[in-house]
Protein backbone atom coordinates (compact mmCIF):
# COMPACT_ATOMS: atom_id res chain seq x y z
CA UNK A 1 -1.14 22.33 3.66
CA UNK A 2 -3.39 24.78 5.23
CA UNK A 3 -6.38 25.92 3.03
CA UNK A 4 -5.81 29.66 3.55
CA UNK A 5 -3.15 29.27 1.38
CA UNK A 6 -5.04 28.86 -1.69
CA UNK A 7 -5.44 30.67 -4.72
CA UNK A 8 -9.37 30.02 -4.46
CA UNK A 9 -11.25 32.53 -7.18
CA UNK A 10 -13.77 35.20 -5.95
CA UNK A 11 -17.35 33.79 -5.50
CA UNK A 12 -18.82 35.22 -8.32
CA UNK A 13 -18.95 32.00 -10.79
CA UNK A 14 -15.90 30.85 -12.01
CA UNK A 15 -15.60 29.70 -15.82
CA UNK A 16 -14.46 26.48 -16.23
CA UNK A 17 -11.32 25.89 -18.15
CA UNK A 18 -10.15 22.56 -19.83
CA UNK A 19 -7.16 21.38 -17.37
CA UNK A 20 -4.34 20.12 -19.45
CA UNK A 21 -3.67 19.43 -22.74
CA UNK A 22 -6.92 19.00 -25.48
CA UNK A 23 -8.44 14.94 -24.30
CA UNK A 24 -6.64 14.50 -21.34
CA UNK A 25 -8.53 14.55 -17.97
CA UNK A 26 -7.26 16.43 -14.44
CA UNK A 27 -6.85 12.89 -12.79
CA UNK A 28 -8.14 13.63 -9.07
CA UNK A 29 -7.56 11.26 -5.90
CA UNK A 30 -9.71 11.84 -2.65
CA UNK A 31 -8.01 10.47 0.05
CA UNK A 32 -10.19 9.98 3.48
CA UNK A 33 -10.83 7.39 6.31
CA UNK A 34 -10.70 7.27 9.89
CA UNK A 35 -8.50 9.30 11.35
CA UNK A 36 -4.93 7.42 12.53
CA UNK A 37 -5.12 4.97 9.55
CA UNK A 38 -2.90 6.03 7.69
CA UNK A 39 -4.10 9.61 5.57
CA UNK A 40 -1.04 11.27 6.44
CA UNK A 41 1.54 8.30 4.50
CA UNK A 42 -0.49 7.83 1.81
CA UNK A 43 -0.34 11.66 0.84
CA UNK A 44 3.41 11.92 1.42
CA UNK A 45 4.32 9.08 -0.70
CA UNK A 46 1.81 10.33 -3.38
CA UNK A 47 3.98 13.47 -3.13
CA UNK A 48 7.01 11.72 -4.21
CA UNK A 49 5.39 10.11 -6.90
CA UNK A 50 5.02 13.37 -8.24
CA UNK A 51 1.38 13.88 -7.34
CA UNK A 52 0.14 17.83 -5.78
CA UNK A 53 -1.40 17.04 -2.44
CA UNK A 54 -3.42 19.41 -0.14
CA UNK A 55 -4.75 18.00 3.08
CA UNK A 56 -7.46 18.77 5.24
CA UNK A 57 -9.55 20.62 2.06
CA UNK A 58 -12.71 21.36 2.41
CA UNK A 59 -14.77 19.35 -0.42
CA UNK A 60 -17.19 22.25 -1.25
CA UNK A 61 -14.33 24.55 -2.62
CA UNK A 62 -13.34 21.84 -4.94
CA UNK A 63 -14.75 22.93 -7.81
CA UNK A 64 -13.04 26.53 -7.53
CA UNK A 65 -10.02 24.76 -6.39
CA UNK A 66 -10.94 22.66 -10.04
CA UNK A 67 -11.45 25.48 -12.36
CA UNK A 68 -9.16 27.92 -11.47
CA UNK A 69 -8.13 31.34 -13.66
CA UNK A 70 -8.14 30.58 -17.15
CA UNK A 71 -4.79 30.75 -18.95
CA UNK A 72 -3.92 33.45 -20.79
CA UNK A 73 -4.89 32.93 -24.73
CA UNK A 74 -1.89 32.49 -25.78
CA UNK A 75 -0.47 30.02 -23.10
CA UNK A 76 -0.05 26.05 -24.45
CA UNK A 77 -1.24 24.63 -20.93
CA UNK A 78 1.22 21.75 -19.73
CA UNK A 79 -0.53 18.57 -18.69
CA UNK A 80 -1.79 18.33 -15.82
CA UNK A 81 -0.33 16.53 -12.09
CA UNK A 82 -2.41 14.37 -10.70
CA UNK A 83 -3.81 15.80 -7.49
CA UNK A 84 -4.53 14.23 -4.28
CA UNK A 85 -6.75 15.50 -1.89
CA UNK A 86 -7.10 14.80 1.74
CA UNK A 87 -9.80 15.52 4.03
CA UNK A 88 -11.30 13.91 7.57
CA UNK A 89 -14.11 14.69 9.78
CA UNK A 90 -11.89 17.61 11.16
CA UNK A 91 -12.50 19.11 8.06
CA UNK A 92 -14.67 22.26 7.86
CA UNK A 93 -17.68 21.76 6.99
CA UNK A 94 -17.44 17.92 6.73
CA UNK A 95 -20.54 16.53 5.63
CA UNK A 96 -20.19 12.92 4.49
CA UNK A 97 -23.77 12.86 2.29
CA UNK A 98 -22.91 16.30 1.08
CA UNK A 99 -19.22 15.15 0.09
CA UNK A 100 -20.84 12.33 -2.09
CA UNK A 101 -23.63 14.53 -3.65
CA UNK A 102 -20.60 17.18 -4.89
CA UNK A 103 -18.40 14.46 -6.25
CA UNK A 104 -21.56 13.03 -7.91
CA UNK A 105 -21.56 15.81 -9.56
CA UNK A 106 -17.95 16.59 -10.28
CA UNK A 107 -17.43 12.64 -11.89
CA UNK A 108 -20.02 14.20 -14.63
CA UNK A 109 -17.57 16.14 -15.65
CA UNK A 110 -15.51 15.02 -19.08
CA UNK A 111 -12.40 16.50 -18.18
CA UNK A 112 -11.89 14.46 -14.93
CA UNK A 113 -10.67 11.59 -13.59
CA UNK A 114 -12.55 11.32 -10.34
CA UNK A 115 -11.61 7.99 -7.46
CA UNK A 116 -12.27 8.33 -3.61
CA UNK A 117 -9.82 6.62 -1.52
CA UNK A 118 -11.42 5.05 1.51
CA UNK A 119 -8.41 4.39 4.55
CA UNK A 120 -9.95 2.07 7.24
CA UNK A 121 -8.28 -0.02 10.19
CA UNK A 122 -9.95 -2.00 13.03
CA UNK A 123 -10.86 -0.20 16.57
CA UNK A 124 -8.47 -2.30 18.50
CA UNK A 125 -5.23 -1.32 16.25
CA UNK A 126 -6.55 2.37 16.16
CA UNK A 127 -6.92 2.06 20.11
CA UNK A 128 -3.43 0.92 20.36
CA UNK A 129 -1.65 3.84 17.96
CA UNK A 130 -3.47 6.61 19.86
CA UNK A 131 -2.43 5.24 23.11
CA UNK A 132 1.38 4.71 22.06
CA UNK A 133 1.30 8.73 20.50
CA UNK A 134 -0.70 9.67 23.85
CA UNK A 135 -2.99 11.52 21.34
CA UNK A 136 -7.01 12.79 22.22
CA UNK A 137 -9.54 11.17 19.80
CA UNK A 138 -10.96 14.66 18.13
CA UNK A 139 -14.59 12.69 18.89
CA UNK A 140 -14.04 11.28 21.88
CA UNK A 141 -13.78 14.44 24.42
CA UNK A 142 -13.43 13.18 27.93
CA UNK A 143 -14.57 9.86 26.93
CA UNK A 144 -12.36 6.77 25.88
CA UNK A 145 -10.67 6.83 22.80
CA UNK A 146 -13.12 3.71 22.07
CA UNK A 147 -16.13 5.94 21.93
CA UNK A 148 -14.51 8.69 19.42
CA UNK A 149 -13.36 5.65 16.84
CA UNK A 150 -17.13 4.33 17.28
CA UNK A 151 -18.60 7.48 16.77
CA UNK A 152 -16.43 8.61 13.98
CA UNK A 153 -16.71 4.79 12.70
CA UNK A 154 -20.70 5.49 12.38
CA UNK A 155 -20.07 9.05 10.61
CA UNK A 156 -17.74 7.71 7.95
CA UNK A 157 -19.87 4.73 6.93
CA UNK A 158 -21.80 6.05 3.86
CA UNK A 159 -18.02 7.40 2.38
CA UNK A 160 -16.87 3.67 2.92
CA UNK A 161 -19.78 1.98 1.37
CA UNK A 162 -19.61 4.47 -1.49
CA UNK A 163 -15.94 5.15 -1.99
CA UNK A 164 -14.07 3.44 -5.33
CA UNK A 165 -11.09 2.22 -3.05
CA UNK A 166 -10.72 0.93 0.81
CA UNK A 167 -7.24 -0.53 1.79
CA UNK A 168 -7.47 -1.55 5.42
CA UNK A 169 -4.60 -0.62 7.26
CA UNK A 170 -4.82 -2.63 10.51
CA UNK A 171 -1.96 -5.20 9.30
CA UNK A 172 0.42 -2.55 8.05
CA UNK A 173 3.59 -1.16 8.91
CA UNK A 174 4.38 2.34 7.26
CA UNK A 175 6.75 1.01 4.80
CA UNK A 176 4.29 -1.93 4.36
CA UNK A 177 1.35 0.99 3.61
CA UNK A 178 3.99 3.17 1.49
CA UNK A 179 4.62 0.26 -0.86
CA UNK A 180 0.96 -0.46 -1.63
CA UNK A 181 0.19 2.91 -2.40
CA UNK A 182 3.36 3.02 -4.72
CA UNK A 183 1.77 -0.22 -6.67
CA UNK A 184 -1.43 1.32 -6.80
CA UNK A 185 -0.54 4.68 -7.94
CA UNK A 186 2.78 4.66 -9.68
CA UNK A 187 2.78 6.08 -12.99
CA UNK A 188 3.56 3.72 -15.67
CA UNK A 189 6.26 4.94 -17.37
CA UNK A 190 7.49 1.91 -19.30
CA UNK A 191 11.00 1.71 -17.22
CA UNK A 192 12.46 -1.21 -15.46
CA UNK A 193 9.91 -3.31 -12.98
CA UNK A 194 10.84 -3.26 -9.44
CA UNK A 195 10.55 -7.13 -7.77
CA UNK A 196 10.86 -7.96 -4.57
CA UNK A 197 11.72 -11.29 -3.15
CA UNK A 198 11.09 -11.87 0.64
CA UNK A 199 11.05 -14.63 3.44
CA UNK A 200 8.76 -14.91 6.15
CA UNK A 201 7.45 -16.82 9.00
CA UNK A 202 3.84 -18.09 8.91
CA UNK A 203 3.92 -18.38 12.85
CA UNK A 204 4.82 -14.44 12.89
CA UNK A 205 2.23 -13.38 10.42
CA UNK A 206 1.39 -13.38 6.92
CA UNK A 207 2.80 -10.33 4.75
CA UNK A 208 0.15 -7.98 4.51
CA UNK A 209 1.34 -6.97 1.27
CA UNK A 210 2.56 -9.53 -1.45
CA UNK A 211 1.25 -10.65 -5.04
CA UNK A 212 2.93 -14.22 -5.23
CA UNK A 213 2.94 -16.38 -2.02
CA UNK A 214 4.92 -19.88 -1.63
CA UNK A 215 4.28 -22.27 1.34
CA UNK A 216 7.82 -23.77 1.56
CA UNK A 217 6.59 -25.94 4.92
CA UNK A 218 6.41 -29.35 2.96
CA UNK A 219 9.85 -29.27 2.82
CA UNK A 220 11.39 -30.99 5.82
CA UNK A 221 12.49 -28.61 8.35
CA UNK A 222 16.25 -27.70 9.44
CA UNK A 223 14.99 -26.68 12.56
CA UNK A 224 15.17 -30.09 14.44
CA UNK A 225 18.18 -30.93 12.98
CA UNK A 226 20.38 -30.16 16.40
CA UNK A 227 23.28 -28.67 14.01
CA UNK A 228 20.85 -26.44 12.16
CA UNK A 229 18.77 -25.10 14.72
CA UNK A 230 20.85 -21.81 15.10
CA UNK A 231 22.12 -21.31 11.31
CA UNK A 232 19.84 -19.62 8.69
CA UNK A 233 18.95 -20.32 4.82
CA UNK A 234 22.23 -18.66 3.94
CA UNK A 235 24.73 -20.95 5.75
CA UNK A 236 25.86 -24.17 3.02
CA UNK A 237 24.93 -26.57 5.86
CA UNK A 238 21.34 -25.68 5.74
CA UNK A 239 21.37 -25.38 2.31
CA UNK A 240 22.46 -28.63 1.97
CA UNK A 241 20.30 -30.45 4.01
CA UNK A 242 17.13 -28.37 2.20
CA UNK A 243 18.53 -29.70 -1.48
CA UNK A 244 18.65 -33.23 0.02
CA UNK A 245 14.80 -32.87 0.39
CA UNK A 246 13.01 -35.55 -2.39
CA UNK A 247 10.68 -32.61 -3.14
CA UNK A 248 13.00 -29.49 -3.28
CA UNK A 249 14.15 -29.79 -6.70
CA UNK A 250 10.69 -30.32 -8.66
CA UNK A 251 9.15 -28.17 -6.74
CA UNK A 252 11.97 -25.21 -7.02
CA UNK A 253 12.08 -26.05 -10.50
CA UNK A 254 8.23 -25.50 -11.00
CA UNK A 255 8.00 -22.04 -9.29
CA UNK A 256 11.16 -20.37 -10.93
CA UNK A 257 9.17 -21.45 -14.26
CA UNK A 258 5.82 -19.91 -13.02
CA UNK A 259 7.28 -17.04 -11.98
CA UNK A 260 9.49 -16.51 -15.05
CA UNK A 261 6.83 -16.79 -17.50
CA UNK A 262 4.49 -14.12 -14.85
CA UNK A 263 7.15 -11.57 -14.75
CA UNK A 264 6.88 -10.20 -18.47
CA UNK A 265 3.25 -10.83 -18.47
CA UNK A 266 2.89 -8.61 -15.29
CA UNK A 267 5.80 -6.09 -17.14
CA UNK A 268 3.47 -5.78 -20.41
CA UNK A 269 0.07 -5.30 -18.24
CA UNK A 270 2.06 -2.03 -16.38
CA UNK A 271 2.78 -3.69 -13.41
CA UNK A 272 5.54 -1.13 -11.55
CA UNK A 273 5.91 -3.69 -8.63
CA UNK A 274 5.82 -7.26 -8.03
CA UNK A 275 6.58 -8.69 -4.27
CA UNK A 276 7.10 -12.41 -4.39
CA UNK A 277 7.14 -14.07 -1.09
CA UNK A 278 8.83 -17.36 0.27
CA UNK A 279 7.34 -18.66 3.75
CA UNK A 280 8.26 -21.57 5.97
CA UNK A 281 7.16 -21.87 9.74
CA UNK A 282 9.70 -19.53 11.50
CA UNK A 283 10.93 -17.92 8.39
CA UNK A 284 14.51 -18.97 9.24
CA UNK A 285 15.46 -21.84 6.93
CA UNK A 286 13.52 -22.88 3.88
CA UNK A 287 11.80 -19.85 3.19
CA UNK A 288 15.27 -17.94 3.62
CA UNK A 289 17.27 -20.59 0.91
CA UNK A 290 14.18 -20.69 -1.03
CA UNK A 291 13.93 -16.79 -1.59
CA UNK A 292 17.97 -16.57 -2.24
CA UNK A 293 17.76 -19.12 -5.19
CA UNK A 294 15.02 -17.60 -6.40
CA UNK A 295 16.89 -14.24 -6.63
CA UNK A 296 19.76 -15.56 -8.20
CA UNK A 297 17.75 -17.22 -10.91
CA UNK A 298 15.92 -14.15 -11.88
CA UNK A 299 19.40 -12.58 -11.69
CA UNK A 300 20.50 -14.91 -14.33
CA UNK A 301 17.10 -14.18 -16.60
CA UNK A 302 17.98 -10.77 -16.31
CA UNK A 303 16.51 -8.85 -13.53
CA UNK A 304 17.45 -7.08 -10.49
CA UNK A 305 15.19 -8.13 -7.13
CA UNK A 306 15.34 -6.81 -4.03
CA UNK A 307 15.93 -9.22 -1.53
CA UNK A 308 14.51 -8.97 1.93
CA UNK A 309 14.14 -11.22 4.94
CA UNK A 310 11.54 -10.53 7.30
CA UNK A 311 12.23 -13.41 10.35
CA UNK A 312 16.04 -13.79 9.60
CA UNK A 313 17.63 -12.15 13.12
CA UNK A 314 14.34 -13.85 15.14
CA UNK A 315 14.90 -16.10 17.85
CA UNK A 316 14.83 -19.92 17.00
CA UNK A 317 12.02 -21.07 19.33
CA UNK A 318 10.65 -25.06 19.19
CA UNK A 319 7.13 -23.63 20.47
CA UNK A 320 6.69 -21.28 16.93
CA UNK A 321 8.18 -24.41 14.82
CA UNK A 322 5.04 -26.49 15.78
CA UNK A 323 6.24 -28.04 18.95
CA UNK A 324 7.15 -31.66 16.74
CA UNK A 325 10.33 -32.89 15.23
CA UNK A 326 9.14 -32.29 11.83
């Protein structure tokens, strides 16, 4: 949204008004980072969470942006939307020790609810999105995109050490960034919790983004059973042989417990979203029959999970299954 756009009040000094209803505060996100890790989701998915965004705002007009006209006398002011705000070092006037000084003043305020939003991601994984989108580094000129993520890098340090939040984006997918910022920034509005329950394979990565991990690898693997190799956690065969395991049952026993008893607990503390993840080695077999009994029994106690399996069309491959026969 371009700042011209604004309603921004003449300079001569505003009056402040209180925004909302009597008690409540303006609840204010600044969202900022380096640029290519991620800015751009996070404010769209705030967006559909209901949030106002503006992007690329310069800081020093805040408090106008703040104030605003005060309602007419007679108005009964709604309460206010959240409000997420997004600015880079493309921003005019960007100053990063001037940005802090302005919202060290603005947190003073009673009637806000002030957090800074720091989005970071490593040099190498920043390297490799500019090069796949064939974009310029705004800092980097005629030089390598390397030296425009160091310089910028060395600009945005003092906003990093001093900002409230950092997620660091290198490990992300977009989906994989969209659903943290929904956990972190979903209103709580007392409906039904969303869970998740996922596979995975360890040798293909962790899951950037989960709050209950299992390591299903002590169980014995399908994979070197000749029959097995090329079926998957949902075929009976593989099932089978996984149930046959001495420590499948205990163990399966003791995590649909855990994670029945967490569930409420997590409901009652606002949780909006819980992701509960199932690895094995490949994330073909146990993880896969793991995560589908686990979704049936919270089906039976009642919820509704998502189910989602991350390695399930990968290639079987002996090299990512440890290179042994079990």
């Amino acid at each position: 949204m371009s700042t011209e756009s604004l309603p921004v009040p003449e300079a001569a000094a505003p009056t402040p008004a209180p925004a909302g209803l009597p008690g409540e505060k303006q609840r204010i996100l600044l969202v900022t980072g380096l640029l290519g890790a991620g800015k751009t989701t996070v404010l769209k998915v705030l967006e559909d969470l209901g949030w106002e965004t503006i992007d690329n705002f310069p800081i020093r007009l805040l408090p106008r942006l703040i104030d605003g006209p005060n309602p007419a006398a007679d108005d009964i002011p709604a309460p206010p939307a959240p409000l997420a705000i997004g600015f880079d070092t493309r921003t005019r006037g960007f100053n990063p020790h001037d940005t802090i000084e302005r919202v060290k003043e603005l947190t003073r305020r009673d009637n806000l609810e002030l957090t800074t939003l720091f989005l970071d991601c490593s040099g190498q994984e920043l390297e490799r999105r500019y090069n796949e989108t064939r974009r310029r580094h705004p800092r980097a000129g005629d030089l390598p995109v390397t030296t425009g993520i160091a310089a910028e890098r060395e600009l945005l340090e003092p906003l990093r050490r001093w900002a409230d939040m950092v997620i660091v984006t290198t490990e992300f997918s977009s989906n994989e960034l969209q659903q943290v910022v929904r956990e972190r920034f979903a209103p709580v509005t007392g409906g039904a919790m969303t869970v998740t329950v996922s596979s995975f394979g360890f040798s293909r990565g962790m899951p950037p983004v989960a709050d209950l991990v299992f390591d299903m690898r002590f169980l014995d693997n399908p994979h070197w059973v000749p029959d097995l190799r090329q079926q998957t956690g949902r075929d009976a065969a593989v099932g089978e042989h996984i149930r046959k395991d001495p420590a499948f049952a205990e163990a399966f026993a003791r995590m649909r417990d855990l994670i029945l008893m967490l569930l409420p607990r997590y409901q009652a503390q606002g949780k909006a979203y819980v992701h509960i993840a199932f690895g094995c080695t490949g994330g073909r077999h146990r993880s896969v029959f793991t995560a589908e009994q686990i979704a049936s029994a919270l089906r039976e106690a009642g919820f509704s999970p998502t189910l989602l399996h991350r390695n399930l069309g990968s290639r079987a491959a002996d090299l990512l299954e440890g290179g042994t026969s079990r």
